[in-house]
N, C-alpha and C. Protein backbone atom coordinates (compact mmCIF):
# COMPACT_ATOMS: atom_id res chain seq x y z
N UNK A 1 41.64 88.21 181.06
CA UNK A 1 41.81 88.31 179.61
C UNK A 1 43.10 87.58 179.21
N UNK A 2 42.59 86.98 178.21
CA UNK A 2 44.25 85.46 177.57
C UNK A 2 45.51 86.75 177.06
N UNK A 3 46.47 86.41 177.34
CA UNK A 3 47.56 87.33 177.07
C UNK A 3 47.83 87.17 175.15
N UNK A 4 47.81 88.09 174.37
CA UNK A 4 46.99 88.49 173.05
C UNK A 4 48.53 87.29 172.14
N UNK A 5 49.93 87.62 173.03
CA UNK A 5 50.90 86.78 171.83
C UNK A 5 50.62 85.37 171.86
N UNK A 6 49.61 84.55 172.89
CA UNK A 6 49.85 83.49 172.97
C UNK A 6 49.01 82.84 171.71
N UNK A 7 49.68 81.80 171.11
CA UNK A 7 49.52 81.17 169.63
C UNK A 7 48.42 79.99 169.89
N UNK A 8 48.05 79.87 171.32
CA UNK A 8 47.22 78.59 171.80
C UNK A 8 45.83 79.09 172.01
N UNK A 9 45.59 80.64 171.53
CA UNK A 9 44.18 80.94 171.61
C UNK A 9 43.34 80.46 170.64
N UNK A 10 42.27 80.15 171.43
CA UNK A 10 41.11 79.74 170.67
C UNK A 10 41.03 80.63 168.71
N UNK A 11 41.37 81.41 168.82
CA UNK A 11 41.64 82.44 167.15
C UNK A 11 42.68 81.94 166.40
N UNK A 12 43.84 81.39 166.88
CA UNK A 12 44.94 80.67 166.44
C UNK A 12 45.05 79.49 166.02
N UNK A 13 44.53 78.73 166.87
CA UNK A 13 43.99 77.20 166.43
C UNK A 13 42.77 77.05 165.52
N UNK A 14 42.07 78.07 165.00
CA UNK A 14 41.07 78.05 164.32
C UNK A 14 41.59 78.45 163.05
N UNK A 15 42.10 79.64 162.99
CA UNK A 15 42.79 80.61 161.86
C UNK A 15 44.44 80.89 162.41
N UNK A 16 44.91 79.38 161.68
CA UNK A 16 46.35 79.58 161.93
C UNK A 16 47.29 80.60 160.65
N UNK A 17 48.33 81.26 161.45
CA UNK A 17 48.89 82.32 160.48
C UNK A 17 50.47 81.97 160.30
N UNK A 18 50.22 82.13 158.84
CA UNK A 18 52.29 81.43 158.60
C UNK A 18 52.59 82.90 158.68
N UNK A 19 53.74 82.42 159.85
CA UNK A 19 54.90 82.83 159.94
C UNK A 19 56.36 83.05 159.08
N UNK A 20 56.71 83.13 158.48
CA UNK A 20 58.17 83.01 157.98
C UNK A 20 59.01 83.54 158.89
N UNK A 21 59.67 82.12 159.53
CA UNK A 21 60.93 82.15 159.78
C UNK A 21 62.23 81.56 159.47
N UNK A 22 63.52 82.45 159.25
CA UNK A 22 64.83 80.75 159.29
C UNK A 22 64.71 80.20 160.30
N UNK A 23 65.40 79.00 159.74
CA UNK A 23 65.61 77.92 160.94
C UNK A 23 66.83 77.55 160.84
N UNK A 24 66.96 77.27 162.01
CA UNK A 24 68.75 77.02 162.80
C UNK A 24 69.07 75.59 161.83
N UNK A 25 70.40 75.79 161.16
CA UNK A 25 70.65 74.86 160.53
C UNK A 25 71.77 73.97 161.31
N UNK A 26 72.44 74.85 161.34
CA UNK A 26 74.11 74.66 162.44
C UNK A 26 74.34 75.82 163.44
N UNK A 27 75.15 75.17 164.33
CA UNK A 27 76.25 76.35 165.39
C UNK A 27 77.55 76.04 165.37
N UNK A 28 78.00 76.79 165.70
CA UNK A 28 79.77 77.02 166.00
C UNK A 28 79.59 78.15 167.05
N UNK A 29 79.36 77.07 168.20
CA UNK A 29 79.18 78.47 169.18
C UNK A 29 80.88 78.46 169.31
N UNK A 30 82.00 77.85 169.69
CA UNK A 30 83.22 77.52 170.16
C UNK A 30 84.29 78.01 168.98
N UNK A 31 83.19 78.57 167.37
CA UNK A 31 84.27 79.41 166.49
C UNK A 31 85.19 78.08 166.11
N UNK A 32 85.14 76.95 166.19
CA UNK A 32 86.08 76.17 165.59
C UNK A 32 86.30 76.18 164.05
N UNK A 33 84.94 76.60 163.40
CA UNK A 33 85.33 76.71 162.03
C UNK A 33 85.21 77.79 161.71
N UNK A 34 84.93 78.77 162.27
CA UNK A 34 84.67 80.20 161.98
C UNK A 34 85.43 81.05 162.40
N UNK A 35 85.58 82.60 162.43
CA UNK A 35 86.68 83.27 163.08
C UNK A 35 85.56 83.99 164.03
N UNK A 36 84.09 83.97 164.10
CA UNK A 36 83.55 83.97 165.30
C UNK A 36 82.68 82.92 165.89
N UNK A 37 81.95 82.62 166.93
CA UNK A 37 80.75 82.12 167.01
C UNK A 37 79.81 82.51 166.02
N UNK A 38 79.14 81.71 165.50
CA UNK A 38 78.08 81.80 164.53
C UNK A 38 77.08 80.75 164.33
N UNK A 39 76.16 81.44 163.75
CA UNK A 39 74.80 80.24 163.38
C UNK A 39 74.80 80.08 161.83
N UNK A 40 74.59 79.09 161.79
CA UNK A 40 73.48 78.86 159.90
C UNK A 40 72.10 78.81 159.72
N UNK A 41 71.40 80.04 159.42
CA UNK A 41 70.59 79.98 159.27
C UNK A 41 70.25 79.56 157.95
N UNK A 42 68.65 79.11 157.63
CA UNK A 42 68.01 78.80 156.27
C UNK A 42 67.84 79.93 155.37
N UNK A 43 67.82 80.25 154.22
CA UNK A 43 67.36 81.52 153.54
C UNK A 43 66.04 81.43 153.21
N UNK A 44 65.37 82.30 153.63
CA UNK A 44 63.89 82.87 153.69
C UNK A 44 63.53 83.21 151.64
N UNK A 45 62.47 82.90 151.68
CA UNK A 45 62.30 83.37 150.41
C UNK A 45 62.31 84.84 150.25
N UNK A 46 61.97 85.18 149.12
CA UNK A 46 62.02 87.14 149.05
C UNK A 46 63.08 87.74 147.82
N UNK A 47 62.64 88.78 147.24
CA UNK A 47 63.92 89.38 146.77
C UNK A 47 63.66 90.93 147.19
N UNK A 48 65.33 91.18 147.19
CA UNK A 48 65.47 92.90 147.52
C UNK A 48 65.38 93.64 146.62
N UNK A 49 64.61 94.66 146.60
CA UNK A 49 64.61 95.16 145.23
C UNK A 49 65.33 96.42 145.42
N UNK A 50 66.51 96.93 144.80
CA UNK A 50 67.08 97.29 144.94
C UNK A 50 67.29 99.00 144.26
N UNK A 51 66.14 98.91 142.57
CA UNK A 51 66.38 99.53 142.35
C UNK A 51 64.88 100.49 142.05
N UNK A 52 64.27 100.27 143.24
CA UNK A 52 63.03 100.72 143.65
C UNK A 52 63.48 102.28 143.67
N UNK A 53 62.72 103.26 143.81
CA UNK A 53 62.83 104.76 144.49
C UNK A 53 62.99 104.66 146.47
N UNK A 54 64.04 105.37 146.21
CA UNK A 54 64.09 105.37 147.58
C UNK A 54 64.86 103.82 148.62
N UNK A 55 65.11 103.27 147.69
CA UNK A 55 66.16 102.26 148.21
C UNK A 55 67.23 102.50 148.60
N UNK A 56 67.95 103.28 148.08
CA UNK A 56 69.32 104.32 148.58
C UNK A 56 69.30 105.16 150.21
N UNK A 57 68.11 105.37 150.57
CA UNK A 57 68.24 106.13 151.58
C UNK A 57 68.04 104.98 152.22
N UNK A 58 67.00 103.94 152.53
CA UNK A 58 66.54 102.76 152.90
C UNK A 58 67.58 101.98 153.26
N UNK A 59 68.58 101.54 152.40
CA UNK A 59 69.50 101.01 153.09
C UNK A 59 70.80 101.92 153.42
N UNK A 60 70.41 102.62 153.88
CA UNK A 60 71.76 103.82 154.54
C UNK A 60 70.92 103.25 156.17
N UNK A 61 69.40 103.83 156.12
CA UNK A 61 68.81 103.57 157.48
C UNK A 61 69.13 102.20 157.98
N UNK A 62 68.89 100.97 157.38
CA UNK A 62 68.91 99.87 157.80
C UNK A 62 70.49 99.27 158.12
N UNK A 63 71.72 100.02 157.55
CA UNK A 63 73.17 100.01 157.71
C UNK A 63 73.03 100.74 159.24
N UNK A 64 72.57 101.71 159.12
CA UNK A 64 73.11 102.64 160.55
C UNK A 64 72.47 101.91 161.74
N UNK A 65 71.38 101.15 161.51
CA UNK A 65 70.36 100.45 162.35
C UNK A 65 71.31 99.14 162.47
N UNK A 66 72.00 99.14 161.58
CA UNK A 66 72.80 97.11 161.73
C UNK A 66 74.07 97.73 162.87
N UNK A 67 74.50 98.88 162.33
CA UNK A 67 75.92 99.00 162.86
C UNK A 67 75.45 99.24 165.02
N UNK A 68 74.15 100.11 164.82
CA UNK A 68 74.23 100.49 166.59
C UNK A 68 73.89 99.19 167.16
N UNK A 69 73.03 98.41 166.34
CA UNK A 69 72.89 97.05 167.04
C UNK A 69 74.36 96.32 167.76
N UNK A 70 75.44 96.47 166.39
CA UNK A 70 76.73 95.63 166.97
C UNK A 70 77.87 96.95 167.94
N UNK A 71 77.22 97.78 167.93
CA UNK A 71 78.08 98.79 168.94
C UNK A 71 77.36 98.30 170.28
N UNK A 72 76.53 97.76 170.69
CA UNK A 72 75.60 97.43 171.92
C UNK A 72 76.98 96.42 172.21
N UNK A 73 77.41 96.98 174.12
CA UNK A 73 78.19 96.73 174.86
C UNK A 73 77.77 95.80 176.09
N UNK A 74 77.75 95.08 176.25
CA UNK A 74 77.36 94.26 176.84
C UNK A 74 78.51 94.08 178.58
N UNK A 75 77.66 94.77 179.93
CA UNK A 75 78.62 95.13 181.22
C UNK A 75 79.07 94.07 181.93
N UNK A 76 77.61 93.00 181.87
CA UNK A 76 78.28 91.39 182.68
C UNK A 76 77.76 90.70 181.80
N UNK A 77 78.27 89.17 181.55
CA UNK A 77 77.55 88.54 181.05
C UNK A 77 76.63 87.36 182.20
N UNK A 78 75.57 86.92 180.86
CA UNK A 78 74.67 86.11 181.75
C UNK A 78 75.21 85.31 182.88
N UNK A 79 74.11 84.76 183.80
CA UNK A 79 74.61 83.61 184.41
C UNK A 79 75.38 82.60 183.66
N UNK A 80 76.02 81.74 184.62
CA UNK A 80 75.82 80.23 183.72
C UNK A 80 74.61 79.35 183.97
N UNK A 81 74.46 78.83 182.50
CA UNK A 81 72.68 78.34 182.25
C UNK A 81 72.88 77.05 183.90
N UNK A 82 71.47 76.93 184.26
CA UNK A 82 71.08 76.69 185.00
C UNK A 82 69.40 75.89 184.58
N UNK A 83 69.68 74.31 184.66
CA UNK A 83 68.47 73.57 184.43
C UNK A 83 67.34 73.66 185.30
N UNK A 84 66.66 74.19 184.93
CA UNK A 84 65.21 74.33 185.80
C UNK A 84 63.76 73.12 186.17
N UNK A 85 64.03 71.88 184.97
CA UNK A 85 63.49 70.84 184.69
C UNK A 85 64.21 70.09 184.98
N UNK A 86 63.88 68.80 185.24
CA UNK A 86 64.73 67.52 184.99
C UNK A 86 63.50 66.62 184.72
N UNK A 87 64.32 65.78 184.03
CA UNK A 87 63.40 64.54 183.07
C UNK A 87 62.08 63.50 183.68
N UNK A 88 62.56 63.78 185.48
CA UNK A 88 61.86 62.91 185.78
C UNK A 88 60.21 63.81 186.00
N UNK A 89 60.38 65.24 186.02
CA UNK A 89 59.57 65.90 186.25
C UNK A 89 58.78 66.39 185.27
N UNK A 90 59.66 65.94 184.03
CA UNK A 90 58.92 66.54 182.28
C UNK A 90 57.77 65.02 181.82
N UNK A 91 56.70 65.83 181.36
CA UNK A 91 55.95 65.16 180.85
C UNK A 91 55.68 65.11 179.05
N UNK A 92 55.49 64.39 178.23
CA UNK A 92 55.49 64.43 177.15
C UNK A 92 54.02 64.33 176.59
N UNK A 93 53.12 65.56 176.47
CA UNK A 93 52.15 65.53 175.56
C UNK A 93 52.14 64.58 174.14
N UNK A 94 50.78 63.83 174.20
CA UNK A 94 50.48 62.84 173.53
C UNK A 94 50.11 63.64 172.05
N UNK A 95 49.67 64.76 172.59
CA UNK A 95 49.00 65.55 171.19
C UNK A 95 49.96 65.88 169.94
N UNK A 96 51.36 66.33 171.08
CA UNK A 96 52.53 66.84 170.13
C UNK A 96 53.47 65.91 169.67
N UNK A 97 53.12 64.72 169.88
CA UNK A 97 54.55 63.73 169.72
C UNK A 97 53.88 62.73 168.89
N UNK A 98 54.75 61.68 168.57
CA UNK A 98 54.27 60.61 167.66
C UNK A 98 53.89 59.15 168.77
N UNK A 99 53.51 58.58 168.57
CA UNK A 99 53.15 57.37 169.75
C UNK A 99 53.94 57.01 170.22
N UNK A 100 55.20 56.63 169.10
CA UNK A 100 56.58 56.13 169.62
C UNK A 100 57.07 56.51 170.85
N UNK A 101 57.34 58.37 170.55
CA UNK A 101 58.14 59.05 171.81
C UNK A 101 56.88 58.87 172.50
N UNK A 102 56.03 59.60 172.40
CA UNK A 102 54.66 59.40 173.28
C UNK A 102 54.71 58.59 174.59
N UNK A 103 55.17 57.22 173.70
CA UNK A 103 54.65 56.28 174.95
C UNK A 103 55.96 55.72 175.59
N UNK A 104 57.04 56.70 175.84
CA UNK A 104 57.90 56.06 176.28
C UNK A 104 58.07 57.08 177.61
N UNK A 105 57.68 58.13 177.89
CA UNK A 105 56.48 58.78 178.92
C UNK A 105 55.87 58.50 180.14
């Protein structure tokens, strides 16, 4: 049985489903312009509505839910990254690329 997240099933390619996501605009992993590492993300469409019923408790939950996220302590950090590919071994699908990159392959 095809593993259900993969986006290459026959149901996916037939009946594709938008997603909304941001997208990485910039990094500062090294904090040079920032006072931490940080990303730029895109802003997603949407508005908050704020003065719905029950928005008050809603974002008390979603504050207490932001704050345990940044209390998460982290004991070692990762390896250092480690390339698993190299170029001579990568192949470039014709389907996903433009002829240009394609054919330089």
């Amino acid at each position: 049985m095809p593993d259900p997240l993969v986006f290459v099933d026959e149901f996916f390619v037939k009946h594709p489903t938008e997603i909304l996501a941001a997208e990485l605009v910039g990094v500062d992993a090294e904090a040079r312009y920032c006072d931490h590492p940080s990303l730029l993300m895109t802003l997603l469409p949407g508005v908050v509505h704020v003065e719905e019923p029950g928005s008050a408790e809603r974002a008390v939950l979603l504050a207490e839910q932001l704050a345990a996220i940044h209390r998460v302590t982290v004991d070692a950090r990762p390896r250092e990254y480690q390339a698993w590919s190299f170029c001579t071994g990568t192949s470039i699908r014709a389907t996903c690329c433009s002829t240009a990159v394609g054919s330089a392959a």
